[in-house]
N, C-alpha and C. Protein backbone atom coordinates (compact mmCIF):
# COMPACT_ATOMS: atom_id res chain seq x y z
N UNK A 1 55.67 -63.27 -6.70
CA UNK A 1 54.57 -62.39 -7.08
C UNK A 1 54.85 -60.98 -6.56
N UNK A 2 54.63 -60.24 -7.34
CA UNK A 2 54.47 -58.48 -7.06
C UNK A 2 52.78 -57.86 -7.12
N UNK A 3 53.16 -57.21 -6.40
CA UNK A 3 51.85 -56.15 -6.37
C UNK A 3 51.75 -54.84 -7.42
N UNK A 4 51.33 -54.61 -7.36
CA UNK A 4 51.21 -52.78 -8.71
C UNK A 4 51.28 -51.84 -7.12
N UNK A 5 51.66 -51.14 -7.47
CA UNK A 5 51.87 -49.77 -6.48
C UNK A 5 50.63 -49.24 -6.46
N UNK A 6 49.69 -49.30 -7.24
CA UNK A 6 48.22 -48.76 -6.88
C UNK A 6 47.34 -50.02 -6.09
N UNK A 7 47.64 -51.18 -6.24
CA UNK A 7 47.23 -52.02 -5.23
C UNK A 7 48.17 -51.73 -3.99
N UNK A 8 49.42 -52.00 -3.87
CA UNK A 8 49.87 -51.52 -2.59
C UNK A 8 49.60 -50.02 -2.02
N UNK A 9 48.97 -49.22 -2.37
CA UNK A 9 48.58 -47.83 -1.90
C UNK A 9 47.19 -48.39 -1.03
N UNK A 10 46.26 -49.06 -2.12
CA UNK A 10 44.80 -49.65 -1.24
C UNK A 10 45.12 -50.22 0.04
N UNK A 11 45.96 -50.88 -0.28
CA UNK A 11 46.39 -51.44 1.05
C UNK A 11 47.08 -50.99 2.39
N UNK A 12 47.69 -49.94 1.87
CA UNK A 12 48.27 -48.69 3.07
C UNK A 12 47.39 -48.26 3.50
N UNK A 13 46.77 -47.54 2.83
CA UNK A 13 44.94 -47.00 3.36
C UNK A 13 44.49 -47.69 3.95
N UNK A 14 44.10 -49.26 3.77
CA UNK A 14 43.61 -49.57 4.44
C UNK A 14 43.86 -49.92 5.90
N UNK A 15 44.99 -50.18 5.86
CA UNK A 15 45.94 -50.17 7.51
C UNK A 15 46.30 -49.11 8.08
N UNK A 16 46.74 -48.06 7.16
CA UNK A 16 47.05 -46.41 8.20
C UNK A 16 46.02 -45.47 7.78
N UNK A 17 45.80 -45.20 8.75
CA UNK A 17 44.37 -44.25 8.60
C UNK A 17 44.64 -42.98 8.85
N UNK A 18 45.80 -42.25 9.29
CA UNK A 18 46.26 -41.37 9.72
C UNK A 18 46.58 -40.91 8.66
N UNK A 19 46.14 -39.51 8.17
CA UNK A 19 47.21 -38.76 7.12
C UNK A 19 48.29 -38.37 7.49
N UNK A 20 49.39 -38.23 8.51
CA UNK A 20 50.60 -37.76 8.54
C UNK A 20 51.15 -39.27 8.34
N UNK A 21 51.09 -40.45 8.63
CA UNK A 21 51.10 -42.03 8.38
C UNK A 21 51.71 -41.98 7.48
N UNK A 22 50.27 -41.59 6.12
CA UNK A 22 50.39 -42.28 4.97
C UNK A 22 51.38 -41.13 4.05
N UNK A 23 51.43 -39.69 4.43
CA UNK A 23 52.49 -38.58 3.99
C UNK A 23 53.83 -39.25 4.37
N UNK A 24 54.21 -40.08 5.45
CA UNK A 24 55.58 -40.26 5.51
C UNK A 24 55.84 -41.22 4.86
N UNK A 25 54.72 -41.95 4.46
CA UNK A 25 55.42 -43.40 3.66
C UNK A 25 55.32 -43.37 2.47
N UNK A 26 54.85 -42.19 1.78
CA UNK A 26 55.13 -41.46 0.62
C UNK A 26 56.22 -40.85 0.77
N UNK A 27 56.29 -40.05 1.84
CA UNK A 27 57.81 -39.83 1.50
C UNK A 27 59.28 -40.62 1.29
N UNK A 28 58.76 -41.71 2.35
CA UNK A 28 59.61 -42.73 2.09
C UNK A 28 60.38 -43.20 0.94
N UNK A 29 58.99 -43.48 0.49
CA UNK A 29 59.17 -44.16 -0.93
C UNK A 29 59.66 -43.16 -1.92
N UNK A 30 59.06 -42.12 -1.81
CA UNK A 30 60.10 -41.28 -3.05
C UNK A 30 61.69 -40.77 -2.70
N UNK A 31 62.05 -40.89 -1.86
CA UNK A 31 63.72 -41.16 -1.44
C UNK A 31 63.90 -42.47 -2.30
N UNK A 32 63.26 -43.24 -1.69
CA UNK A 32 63.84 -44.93 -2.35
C UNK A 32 63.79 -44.67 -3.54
N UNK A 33 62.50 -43.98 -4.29
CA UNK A 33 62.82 -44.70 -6.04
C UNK A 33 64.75 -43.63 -5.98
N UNK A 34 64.42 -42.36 -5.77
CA UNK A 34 65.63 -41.50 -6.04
C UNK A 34 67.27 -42.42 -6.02
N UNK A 35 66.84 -42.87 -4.15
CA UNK A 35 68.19 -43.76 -4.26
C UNK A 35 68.17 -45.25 -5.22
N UNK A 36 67.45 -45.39 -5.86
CA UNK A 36 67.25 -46.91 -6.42
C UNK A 36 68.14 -46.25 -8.09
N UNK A 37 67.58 -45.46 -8.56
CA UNK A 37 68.19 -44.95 -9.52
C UNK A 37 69.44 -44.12 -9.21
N UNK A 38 70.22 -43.81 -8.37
CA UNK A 38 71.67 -43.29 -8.04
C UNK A 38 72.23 -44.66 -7.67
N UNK A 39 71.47 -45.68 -7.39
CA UNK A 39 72.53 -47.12 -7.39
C UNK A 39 72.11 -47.87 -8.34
N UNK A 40 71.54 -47.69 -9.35
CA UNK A 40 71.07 -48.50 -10.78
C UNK A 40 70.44 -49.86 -10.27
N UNK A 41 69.59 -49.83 -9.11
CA UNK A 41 68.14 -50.80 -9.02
C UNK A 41 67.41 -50.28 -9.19
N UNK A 42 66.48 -51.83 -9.21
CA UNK A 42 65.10 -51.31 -9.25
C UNK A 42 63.78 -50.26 -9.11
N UNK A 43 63.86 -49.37 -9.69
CA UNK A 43 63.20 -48.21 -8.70
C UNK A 43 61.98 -48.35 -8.28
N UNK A 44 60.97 -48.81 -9.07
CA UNK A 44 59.74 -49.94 -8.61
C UNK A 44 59.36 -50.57 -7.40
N UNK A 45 60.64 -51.66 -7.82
CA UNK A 45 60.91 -52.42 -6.39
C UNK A 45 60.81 -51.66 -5.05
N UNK A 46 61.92 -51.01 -5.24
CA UNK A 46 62.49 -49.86 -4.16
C UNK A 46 60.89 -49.48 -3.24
N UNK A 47 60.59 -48.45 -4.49
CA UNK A 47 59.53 -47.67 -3.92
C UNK A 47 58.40 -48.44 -3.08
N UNK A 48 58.14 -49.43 -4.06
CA UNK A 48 56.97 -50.58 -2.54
C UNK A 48 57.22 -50.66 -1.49
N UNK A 49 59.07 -50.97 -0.90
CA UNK A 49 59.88 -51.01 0.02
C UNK A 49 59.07 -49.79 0.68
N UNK A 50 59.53 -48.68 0.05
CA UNK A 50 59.22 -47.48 0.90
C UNK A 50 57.94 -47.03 1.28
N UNK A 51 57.09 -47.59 0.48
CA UNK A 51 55.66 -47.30 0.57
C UNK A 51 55.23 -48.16 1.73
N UNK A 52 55.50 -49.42 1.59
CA UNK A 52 55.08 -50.76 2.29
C UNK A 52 55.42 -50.26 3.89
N UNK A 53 56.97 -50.04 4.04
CA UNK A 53 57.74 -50.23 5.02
C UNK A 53 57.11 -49.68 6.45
N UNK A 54 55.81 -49.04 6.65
CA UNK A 54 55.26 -48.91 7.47
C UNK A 54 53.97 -49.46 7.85
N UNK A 55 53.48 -50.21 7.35
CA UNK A 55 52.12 -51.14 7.18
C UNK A 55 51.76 -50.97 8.61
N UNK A 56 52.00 -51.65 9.39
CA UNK A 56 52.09 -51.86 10.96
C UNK A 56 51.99 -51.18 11.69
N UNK A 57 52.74 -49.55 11.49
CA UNK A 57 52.79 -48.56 12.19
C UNK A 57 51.58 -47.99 13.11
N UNK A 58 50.58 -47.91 13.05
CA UNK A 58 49.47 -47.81 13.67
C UNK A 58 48.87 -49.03 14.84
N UNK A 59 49.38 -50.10 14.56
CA UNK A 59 48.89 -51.40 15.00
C UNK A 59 49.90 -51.68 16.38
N UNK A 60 51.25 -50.83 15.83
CA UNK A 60 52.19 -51.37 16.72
C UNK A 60 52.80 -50.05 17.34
N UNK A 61 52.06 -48.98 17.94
CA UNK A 61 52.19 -47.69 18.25
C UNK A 61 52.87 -48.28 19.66
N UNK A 62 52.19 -49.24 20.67
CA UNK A 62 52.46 -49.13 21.87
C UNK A 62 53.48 -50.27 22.01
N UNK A 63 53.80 -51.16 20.85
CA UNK A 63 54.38 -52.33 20.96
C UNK A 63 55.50 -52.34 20.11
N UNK A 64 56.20 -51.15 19.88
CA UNK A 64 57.31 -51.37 18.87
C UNK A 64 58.24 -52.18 18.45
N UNK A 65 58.41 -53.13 19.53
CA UNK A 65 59.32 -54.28 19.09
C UNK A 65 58.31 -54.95 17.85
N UNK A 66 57.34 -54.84 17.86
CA UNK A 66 56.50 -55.77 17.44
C UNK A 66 56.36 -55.00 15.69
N UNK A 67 57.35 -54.03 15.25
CA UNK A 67 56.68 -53.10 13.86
C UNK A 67 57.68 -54.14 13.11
N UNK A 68 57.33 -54.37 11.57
CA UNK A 68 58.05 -54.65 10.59
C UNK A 68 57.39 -56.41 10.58
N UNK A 69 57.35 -56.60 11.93
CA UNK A 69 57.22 -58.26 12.08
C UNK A 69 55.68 -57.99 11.28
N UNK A 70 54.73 -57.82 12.00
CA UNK A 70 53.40 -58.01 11.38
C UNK A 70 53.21 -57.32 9.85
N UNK A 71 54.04 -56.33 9.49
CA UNK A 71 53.83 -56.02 8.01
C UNK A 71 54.61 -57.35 7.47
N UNK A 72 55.65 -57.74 7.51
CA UNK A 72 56.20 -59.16 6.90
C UNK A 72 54.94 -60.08 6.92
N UNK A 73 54.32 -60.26 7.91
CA UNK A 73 53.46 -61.41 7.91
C UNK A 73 52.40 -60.94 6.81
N UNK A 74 51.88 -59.73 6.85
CA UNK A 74 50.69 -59.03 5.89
C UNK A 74 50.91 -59.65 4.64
N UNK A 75 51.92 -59.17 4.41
CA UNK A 75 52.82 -58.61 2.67
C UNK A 75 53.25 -59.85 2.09
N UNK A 76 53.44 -61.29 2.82
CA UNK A 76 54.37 -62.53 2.64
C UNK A 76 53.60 -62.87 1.18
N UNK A 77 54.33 -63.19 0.25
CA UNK A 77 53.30 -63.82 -0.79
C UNK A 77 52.94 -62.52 -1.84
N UNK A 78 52.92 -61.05 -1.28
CA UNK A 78 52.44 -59.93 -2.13
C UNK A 78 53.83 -59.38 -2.63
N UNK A 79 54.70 -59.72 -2.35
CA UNK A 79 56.03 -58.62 -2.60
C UNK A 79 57.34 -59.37 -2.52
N UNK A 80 58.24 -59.61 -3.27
CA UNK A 80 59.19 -60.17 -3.17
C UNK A 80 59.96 -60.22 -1.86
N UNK A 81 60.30 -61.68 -1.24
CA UNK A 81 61.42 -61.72 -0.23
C UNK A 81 62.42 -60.19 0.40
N UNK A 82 62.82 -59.89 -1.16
CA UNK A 82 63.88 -59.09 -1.00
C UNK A 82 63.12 -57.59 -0.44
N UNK A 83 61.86 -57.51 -0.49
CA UNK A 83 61.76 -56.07 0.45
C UNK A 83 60.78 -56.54 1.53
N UNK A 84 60.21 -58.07 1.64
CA UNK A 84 59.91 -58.30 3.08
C UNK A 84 61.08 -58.42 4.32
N UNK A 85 62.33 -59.12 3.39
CA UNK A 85 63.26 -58.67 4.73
C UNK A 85 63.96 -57.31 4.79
N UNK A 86 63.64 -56.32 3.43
CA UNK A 86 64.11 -54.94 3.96
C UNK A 86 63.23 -54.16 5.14
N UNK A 87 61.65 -54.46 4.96
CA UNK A 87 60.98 -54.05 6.11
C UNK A 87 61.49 -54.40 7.72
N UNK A 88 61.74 -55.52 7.43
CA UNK A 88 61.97 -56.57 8.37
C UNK A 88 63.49 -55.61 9.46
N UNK A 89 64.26 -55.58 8.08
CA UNK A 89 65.67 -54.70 8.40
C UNK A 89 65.47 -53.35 9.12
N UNK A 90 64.25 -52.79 8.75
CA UNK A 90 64.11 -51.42 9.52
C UNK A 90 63.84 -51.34 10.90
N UNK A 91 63.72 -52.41 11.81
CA UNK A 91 63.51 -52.50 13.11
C UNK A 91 64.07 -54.04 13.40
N UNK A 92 65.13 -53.85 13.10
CA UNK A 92 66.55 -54.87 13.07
C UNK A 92 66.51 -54.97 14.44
N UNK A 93 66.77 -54.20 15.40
CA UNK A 93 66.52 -54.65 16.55
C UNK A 93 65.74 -55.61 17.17
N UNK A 94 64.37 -55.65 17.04
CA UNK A 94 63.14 -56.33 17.25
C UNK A 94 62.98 -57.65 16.27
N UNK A 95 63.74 -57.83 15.16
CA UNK A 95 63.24 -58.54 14.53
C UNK A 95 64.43 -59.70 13.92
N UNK A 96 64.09 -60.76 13.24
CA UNK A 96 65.01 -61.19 13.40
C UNK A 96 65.77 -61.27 11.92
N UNK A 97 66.23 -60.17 11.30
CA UNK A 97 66.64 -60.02 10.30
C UNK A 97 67.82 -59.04 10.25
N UNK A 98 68.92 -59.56 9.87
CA UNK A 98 69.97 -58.03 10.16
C UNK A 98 69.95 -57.79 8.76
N UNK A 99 70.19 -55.82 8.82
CA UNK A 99 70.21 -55.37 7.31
C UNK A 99 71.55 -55.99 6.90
N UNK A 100 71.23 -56.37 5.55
CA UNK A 100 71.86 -56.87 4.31
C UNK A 100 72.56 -56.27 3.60
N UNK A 101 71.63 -56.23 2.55
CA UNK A 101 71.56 -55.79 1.42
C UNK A 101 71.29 -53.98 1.12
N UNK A 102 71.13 -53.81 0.10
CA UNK A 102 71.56 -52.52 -0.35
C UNK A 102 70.12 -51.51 -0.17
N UNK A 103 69.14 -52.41 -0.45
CA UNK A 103 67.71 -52.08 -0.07
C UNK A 103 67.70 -51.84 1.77
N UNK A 104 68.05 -52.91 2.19
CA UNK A 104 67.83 -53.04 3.73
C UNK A 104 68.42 -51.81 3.83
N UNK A 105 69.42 -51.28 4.41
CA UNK A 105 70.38 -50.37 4.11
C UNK A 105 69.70 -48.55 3.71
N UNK A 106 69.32 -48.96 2.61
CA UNK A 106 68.50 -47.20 2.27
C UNK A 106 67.22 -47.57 3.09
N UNK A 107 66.37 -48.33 2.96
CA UNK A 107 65.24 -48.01 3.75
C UNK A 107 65.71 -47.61 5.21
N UNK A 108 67.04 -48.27 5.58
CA UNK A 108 66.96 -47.82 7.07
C UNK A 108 67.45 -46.11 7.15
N UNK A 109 68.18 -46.20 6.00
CA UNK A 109 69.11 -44.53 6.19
C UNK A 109 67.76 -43.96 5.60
N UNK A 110 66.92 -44.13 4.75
CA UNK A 110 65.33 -42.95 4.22
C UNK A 110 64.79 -42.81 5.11
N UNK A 111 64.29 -44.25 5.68
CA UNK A 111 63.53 -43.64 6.57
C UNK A 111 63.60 -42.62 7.94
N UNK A 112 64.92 -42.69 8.70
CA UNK A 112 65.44 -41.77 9.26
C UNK A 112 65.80 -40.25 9.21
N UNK A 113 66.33 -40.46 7.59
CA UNK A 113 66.73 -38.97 6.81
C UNK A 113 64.84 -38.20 6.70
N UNK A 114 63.90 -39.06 6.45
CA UNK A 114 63.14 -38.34 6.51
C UNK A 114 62.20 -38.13 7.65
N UNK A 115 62.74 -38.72 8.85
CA UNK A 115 62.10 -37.95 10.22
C UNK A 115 62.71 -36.60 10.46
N UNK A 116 64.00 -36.55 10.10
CA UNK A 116 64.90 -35.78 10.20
C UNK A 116 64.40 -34.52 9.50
N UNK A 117 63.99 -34.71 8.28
CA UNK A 117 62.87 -33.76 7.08
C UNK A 117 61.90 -33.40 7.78
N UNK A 118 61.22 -33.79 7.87
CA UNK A 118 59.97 -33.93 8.65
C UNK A 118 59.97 -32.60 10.29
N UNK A 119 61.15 -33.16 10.96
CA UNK A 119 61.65 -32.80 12.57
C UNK A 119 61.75 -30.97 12.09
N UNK A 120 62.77 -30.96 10.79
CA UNK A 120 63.13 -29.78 10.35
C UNK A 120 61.94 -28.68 10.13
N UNK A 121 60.80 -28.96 9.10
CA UNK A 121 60.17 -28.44 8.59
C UNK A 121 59.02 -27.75 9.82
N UNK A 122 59.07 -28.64 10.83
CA UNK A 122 58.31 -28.12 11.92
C UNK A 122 58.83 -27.07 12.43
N UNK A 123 60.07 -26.82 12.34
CA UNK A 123 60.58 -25.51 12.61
C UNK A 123 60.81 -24.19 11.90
N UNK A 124 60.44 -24.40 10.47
CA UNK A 124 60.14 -23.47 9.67
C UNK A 124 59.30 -22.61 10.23
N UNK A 125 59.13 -21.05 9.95
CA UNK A 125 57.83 -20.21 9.52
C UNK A 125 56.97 -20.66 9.07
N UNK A 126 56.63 -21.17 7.72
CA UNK A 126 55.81 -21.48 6.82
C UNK A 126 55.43 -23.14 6.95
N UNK A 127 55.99 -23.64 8.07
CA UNK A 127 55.83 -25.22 7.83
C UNK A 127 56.11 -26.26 6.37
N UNK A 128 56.86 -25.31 5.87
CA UNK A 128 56.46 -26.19 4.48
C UNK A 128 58.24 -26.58 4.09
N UNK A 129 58.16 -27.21 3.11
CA UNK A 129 59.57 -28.13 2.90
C UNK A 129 60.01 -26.49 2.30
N UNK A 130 59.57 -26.14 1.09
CA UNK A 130 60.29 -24.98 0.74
C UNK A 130 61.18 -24.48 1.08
N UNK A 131 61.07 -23.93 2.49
CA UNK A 131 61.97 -23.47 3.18
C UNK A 131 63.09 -24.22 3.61
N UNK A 132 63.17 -25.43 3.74
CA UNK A 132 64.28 -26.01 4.06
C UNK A 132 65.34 -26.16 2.94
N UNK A 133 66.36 -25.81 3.37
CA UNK A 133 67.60 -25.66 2.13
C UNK A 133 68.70 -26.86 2.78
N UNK A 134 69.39 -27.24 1.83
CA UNK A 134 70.29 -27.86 2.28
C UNK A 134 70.79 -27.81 3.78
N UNK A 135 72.11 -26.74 3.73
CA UNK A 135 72.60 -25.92 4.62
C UNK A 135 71.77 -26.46 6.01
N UNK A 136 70.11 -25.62 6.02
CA UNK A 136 69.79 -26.02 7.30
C UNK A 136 69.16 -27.60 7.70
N UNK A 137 69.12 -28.30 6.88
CA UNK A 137 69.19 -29.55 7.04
C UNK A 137 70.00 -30.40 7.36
N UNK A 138 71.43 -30.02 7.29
CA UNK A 138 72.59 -30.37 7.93
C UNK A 138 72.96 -29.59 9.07
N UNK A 139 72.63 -28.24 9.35
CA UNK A 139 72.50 -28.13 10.84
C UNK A 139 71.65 -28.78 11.05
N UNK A 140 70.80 -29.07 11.02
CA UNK A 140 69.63 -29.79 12.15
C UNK A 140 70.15 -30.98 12.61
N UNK A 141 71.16 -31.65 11.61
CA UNK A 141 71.50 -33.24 11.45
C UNK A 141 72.72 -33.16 12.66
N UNK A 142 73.08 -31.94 12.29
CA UNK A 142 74.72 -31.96 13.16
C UNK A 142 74.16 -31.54 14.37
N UNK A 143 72.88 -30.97 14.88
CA UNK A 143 73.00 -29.97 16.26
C UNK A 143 72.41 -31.28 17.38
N UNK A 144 73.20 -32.19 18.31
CA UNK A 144 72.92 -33.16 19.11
C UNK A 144 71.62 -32.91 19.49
N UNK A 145 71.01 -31.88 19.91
CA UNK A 145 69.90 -31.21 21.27
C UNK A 145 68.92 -30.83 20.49
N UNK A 146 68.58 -31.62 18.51
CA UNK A 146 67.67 -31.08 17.66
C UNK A 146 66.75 -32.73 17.52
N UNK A 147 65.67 -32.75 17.65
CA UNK A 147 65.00 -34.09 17.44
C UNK A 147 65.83 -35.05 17.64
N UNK A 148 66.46 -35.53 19.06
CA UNK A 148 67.46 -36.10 19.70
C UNK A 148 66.76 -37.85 19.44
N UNK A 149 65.68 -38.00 19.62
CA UNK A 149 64.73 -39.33 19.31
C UNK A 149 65.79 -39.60 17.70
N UNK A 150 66.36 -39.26 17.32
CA UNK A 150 66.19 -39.62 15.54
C UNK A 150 68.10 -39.74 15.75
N UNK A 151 67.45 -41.63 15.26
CA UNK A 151 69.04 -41.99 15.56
C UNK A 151 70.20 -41.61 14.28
N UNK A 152 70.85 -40.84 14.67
CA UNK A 152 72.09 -40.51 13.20
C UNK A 152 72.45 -41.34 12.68
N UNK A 153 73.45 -42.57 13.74
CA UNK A 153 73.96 -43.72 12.69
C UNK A 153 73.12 -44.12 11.69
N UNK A 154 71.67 -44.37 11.72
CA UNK A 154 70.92 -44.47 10.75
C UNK A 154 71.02 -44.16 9.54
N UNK A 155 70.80 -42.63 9.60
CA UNK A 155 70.96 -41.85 8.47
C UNK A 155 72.57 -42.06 7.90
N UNK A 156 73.38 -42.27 8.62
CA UNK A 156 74.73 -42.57 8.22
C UNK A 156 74.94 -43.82 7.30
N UNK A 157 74.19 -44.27 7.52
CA UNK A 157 74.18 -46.15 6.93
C UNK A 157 74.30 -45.84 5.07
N UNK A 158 73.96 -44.45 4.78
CA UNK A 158 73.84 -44.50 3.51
C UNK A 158 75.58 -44.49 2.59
N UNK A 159 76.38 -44.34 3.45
CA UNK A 159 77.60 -43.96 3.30
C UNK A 159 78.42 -45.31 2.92
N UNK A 160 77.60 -46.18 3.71
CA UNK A 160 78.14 -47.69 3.37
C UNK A 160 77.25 -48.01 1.97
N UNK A 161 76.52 -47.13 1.45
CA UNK A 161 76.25 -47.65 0.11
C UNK A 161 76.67 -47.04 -0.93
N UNK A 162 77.78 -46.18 -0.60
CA UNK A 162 78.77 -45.30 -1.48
C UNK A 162 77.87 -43.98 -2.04
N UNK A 163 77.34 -43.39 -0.92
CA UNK A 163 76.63 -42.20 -0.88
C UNK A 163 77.11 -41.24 0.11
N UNK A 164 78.13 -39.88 -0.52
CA UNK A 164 78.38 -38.91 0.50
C UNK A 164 76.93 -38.51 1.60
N UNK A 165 76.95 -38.01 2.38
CA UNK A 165 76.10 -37.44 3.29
C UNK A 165 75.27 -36.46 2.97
N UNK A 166 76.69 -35.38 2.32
CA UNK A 166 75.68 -34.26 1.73
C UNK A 166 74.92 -34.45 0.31
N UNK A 167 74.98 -35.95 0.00
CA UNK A 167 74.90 -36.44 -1.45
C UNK A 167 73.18 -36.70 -1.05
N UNK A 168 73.40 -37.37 -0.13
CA UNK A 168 71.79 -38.35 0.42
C UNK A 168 71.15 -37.04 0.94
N UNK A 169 71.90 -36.02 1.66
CA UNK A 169 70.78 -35.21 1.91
C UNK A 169 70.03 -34.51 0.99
N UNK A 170 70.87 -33.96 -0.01
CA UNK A 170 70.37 -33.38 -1.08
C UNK A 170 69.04 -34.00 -2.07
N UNK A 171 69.79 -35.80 -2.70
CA UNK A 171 69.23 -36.81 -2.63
C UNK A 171 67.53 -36.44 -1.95
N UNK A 172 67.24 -36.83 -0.88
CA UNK A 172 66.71 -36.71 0.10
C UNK A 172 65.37 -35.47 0.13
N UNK A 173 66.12 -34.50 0.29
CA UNK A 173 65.41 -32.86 0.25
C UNK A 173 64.49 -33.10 -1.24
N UNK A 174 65.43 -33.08 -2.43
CA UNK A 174 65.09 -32.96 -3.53
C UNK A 174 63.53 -34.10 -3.87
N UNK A 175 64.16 -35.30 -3.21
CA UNK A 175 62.89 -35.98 -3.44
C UNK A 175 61.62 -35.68 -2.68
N UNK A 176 61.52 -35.16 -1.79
CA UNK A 176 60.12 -34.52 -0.76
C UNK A 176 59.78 -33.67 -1.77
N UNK A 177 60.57 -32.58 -1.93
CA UNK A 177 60.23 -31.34 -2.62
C UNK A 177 59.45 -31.59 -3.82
N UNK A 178 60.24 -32.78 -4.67
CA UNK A 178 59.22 -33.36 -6.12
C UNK A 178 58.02 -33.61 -5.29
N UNK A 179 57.82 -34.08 -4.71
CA UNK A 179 56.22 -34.64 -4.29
C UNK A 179 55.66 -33.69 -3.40
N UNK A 180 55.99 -32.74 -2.81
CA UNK A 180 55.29 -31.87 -1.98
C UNK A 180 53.78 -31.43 -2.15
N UNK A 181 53.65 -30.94 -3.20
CA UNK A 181 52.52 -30.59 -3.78
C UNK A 181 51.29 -31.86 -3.35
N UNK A 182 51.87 -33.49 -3.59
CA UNK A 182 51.06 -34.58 -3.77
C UNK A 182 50.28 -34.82 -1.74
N UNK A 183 51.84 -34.14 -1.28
CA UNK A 183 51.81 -34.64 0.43
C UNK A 183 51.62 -33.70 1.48
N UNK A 184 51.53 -32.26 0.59
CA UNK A 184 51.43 -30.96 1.46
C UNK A 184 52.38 -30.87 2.45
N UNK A 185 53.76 -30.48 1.95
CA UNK A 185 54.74 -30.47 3.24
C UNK A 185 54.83 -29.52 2.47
């Protein structure tokens, strides 16, 4: 069984209550459909992945081992296997699922690439994605002593899915920027 993406949105809402929350897991997800269509899957699929992939986040602020596990348990039955263990894959550490697959894999390199988005834009003038261009998005990525919390290999993981770096960043940028307007970055 699948969900419709406007039922899985009710359901984000209803678990993250935070608007910067529910802005990142929009952003999420619009990386995923992007990368779902540069690797000819599902883009649908994908995007629930990305939408979904933080369910927990609020619940499990002080208990992080504990994120991905309780959205798996939420979601079991609403969303195919294949993106309960990509959630599952994004806090691979804690959980007992190692990334896989090609899904596991971009959700772990999106979701990273876009803390990384996110880390950047706070340093803008204008706060807003606009300003971020390629160029300084790869300094930010390359400078060790820049949002040091935000693990690289991560974002690297996309390379094992036959995606240059500056491919995913672009990738990446381009997809925030389509939705900006929807997420106010």
């Amino acid at each position: 069984m699948i969900i419709s993406r406007e039922k899985a949105f009710v359901l984000l809402k209803k678990y993250l209550k935070n608007v910067n929350s529910v802005k990142f897991s929009l952003s999420v997800e619009a990386i995923l459909i992007e990368m779902a269509k540069k690797l000819s899957k599902d883009k649908d699929l994908w995007g629930l992945a990305g939408l979904l992939h933080n369910l927990d986040y609020e619940y499990t602020l002080n208990e992080p081992e504990k994120r991905g596990n309780i959205s798996s348990q939420l979601l079991e039955g609403l969303i195919p296997d294949i993106v309960v263990n990509a959630i599952k894959a994004n806090n691979y550490n804690h959980t007992d699922y190692i990334p896989i697959t090609a899904l596991d894999k971009s959700l772990i390199a999106a979701n990273s690439i876009c803390r990384l988005i996110f880390a950047t834009i706070e340093t803008t003038n204008s706060k807003k994605i606009e300003e971020v261009d390629l160029k300084l998005l790869i300094d930010r990525f390359k400078d060790p002593y820049f949002a040091k919390e935000i693990n690289r290999t991560r974002i690297e993981i996309c390379i094992d899915l036959g995606i240059e770096m500056q491919d995913f960043f672009e990738l990446s940028l381009n997809a925030l920027k389509s939705i900006s307007e929807r997420i106010k970055i």
